[in-house]
N, C-alpha and C. Protein backbone atom coordinates (compact mmCIF):
# COMPACT_ATOMS: atom_id res chain seq x y z
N UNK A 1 91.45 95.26 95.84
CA UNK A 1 90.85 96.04 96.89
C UNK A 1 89.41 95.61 97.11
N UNK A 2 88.22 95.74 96.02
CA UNK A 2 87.20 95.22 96.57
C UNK A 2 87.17 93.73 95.04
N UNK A 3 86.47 93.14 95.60
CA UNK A 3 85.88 91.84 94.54
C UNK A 3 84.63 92.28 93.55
N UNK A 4 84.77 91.80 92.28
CA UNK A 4 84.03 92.48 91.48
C UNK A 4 82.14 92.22 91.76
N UNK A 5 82.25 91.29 92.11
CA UNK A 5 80.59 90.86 92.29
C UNK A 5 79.65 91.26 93.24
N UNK A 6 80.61 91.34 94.66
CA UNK A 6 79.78 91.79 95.50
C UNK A 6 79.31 92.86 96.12
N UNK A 7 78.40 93.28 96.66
CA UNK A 7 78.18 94.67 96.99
C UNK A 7 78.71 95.41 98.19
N UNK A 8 79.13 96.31 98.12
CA UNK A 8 80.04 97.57 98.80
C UNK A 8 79.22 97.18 100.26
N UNK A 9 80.24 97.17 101.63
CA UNK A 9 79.71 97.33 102.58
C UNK A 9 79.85 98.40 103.29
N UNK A 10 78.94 98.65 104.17
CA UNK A 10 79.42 99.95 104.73
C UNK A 10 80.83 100.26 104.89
N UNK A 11 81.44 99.54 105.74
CA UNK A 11 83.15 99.35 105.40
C UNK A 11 83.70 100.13 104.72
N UNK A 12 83.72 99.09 103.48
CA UNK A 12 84.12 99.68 102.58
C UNK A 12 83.53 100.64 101.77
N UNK A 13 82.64 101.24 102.08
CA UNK A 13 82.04 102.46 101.25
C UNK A 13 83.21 103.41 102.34
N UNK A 14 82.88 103.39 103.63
CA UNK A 14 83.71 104.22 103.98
C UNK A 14 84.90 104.52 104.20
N UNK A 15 85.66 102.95 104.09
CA UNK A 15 87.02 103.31 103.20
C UNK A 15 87.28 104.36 101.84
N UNK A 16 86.64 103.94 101.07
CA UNK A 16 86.88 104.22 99.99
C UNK A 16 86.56 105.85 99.48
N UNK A 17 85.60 106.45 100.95
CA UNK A 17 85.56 107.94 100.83
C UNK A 17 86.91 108.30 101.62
N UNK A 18 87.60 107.55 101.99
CA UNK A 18 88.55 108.55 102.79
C UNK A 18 89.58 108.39 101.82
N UNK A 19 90.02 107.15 101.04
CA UNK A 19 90.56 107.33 100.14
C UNK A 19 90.30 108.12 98.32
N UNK A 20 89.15 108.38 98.76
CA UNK A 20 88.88 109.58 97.93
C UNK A 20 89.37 110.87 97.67
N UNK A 21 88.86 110.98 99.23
CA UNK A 21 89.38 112.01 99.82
C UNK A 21 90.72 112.76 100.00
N UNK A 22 91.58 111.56 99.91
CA UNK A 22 92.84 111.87 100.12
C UNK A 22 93.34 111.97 97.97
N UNK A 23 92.18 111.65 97.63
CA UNK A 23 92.77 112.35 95.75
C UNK A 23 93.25 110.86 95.18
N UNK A 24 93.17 110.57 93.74
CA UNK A 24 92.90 110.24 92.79
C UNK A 24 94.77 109.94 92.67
N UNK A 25 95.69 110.82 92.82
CA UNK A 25 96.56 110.72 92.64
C UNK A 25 97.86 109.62 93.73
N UNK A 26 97.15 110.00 94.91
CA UNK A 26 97.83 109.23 96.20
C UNK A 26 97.27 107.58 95.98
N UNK A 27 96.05 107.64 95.41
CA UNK A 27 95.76 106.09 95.61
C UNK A 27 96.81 105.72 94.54
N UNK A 28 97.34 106.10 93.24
CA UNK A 28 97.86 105.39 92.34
C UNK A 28 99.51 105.95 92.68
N UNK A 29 99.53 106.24 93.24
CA UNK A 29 100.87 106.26 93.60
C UNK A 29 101.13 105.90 94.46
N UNK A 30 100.64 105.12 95.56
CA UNK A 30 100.46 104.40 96.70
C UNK A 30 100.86 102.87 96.16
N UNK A 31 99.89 102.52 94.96
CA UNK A 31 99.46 101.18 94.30
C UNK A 31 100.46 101.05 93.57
N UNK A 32 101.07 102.31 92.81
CA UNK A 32 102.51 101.50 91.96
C UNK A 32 103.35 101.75 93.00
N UNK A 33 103.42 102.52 93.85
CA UNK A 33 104.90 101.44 94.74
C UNK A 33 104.86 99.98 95.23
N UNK A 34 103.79 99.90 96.19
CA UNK A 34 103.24 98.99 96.25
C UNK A 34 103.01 97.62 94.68
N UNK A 35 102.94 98.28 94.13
CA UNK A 35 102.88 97.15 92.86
C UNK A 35 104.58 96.86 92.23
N UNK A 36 105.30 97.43 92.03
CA UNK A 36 106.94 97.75 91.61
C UNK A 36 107.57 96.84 92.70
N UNK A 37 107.40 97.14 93.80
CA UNK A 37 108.16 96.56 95.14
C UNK A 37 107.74 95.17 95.23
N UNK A 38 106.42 94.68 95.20
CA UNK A 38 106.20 93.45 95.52
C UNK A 38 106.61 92.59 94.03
N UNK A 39 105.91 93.23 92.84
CA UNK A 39 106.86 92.07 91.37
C UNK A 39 108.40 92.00 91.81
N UNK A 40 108.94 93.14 91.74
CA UNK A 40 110.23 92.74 92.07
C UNK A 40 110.76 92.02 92.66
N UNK A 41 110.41 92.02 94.02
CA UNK A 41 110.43 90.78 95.16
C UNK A 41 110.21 89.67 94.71
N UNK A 42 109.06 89.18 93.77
CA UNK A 42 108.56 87.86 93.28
C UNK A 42 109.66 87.62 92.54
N UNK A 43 109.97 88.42 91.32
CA UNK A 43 110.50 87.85 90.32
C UNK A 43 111.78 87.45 90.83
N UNK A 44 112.42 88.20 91.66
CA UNK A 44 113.60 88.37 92.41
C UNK A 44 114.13 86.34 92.83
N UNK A 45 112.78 86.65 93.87
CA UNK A 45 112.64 85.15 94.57
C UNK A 45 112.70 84.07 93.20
N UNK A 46 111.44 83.94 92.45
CA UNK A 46 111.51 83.13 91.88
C UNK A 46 112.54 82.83 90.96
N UNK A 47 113.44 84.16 90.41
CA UNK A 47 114.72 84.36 89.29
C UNK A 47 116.07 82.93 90.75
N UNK A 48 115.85 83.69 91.57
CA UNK A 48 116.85 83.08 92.57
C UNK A 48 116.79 81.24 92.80
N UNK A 49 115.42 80.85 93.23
CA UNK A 49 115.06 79.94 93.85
C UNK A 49 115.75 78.82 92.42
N UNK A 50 114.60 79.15 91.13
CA UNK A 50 114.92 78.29 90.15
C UNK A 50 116.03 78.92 88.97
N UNK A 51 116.57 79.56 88.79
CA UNK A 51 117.72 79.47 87.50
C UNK A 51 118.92 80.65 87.95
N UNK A 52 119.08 80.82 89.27
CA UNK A 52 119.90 81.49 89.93
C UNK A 52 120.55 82.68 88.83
N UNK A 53 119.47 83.33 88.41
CA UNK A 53 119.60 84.59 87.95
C UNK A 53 119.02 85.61 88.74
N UNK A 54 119.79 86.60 89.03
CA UNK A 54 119.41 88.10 89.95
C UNK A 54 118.67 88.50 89.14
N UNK A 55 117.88 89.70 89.21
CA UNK A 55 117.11 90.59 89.13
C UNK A 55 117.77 91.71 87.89
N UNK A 56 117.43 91.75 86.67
CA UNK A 56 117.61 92.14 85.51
C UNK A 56 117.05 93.63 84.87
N UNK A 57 117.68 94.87 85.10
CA UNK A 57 117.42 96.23 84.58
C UNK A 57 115.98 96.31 83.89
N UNK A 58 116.17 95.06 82.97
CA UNK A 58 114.40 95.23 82.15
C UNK A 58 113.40 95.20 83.07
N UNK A 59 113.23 94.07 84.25
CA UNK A 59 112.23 94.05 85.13
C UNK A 59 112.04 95.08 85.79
N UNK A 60 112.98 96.22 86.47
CA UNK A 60 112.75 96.94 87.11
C UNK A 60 112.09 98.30 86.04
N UNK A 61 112.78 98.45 84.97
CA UNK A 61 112.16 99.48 83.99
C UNK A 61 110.47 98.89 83.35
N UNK A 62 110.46 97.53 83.20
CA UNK A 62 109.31 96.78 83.08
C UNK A 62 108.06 97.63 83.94
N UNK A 63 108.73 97.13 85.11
CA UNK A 63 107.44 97.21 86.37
C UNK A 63 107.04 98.59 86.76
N UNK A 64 108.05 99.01 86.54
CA UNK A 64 108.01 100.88 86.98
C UNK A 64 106.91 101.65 85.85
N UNK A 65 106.87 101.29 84.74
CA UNK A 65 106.34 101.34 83.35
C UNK A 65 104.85 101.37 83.97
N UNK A 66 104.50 99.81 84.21
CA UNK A 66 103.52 99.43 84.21
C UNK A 66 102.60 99.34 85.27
N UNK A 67 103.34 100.15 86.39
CA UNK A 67 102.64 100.07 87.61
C UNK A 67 102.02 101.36 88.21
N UNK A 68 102.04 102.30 87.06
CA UNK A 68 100.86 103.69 87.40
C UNK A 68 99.50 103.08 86.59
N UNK A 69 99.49 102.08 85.44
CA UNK A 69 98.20 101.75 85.12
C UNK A 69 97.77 100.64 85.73
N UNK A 70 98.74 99.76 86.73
CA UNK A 70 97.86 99.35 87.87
C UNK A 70 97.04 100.46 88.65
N UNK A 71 97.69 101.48 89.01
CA UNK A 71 97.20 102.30 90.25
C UNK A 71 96.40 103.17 89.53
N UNK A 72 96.06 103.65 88.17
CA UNK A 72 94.63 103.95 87.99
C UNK A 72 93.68 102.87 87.41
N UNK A 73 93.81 101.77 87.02
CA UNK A 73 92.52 100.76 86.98
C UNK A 73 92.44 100.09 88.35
N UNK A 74 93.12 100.30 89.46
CA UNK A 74 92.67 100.50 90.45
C UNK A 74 91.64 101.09 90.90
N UNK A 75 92.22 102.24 90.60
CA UNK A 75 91.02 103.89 91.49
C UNK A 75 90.01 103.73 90.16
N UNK A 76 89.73 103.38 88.77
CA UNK A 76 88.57 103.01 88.25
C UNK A 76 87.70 102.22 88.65
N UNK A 77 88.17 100.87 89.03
CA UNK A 77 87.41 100.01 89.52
C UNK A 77 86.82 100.51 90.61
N UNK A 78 87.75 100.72 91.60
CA UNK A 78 86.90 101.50 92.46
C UNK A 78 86.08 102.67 92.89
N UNK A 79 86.10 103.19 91.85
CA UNK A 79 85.10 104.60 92.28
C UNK A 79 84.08 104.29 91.15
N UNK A 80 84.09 103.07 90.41
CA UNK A 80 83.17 103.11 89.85
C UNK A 80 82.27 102.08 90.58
N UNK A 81 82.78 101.28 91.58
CA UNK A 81 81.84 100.56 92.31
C UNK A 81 80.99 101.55 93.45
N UNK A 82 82.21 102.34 93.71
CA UNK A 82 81.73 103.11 95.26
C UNK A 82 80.11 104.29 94.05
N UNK A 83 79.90 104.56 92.71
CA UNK A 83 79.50 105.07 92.08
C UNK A 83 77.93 104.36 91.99
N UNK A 84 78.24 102.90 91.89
CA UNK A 84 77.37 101.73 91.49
C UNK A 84 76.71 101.89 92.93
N UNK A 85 77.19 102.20 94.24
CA UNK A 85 76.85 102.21 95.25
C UNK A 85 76.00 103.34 95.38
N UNK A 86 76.57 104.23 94.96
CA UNK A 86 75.17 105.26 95.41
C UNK A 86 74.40 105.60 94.39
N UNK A 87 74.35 104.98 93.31
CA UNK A 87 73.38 105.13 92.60
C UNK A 87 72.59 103.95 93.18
N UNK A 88 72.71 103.04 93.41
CA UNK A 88 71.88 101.57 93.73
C UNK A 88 71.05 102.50 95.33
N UNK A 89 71.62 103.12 96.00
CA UNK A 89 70.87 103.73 97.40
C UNK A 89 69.82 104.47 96.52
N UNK A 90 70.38 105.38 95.48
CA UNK A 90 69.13 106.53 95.37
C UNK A 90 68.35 106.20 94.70
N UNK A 91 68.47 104.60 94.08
CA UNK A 91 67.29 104.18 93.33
C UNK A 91 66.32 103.93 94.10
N UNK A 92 67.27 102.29 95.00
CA UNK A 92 66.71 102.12 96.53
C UNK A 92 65.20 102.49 97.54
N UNK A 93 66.07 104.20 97.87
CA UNK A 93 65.11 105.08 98.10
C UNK A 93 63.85 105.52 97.71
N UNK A 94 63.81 105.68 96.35
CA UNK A 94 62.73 105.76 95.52
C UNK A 94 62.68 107.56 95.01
N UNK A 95 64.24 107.90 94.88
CA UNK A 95 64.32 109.19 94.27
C UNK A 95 64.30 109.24 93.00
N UNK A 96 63.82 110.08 91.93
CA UNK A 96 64.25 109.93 90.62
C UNK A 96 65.94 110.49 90.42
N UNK A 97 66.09 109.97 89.00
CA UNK A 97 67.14 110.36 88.64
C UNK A 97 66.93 111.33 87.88
């Protein structure tokens, strides 16, 4: 969603309040479907293309497993940048902390 180095643009600051907004829970459950659906697809393709094996019970219990801690080190990364962001304004400014 954002790249680790660079700084939040307006943009995306204001993406990232509406997906705030909408809760902590929708972004990571948004991200593991989104994350479940697309491995599958890959592995799917690539199982097919090279050793013409289908798509195997473990992968799908695999990915399902592992794709709500995609969707909260997701919403970490990001609210800790959108965090990095307004602390960097109110320093900025010249408010104390």
């Amino acid at each position: 969603m954002f790249g680790f180095t660079k700084e939040l643009s307006e943009r995306e600051v204001t993406r990232w309040e509406v997906t705030r907004a909408k809760g902590k829970w929708h972004l990571i459950f948004r991200t593991a479907i989104a994350f479940v659906t697309s491995m599958l697809i890959a592995v799917s393709l690539v199982n097919w293309f090279f050793a013409d094996i289908y798509l195997k019970p473990f992968h799908v219990i695999f990915f399902t497993i592992l794709s709500p801690f995609v969707g909260l080190i997701n919403w970490w990364t990001g609210d800790a940048r959108y965090q990095n962001h307004l602390l960097d304004k109110r320093i900025s400014s010249g408010l104390k902390l």
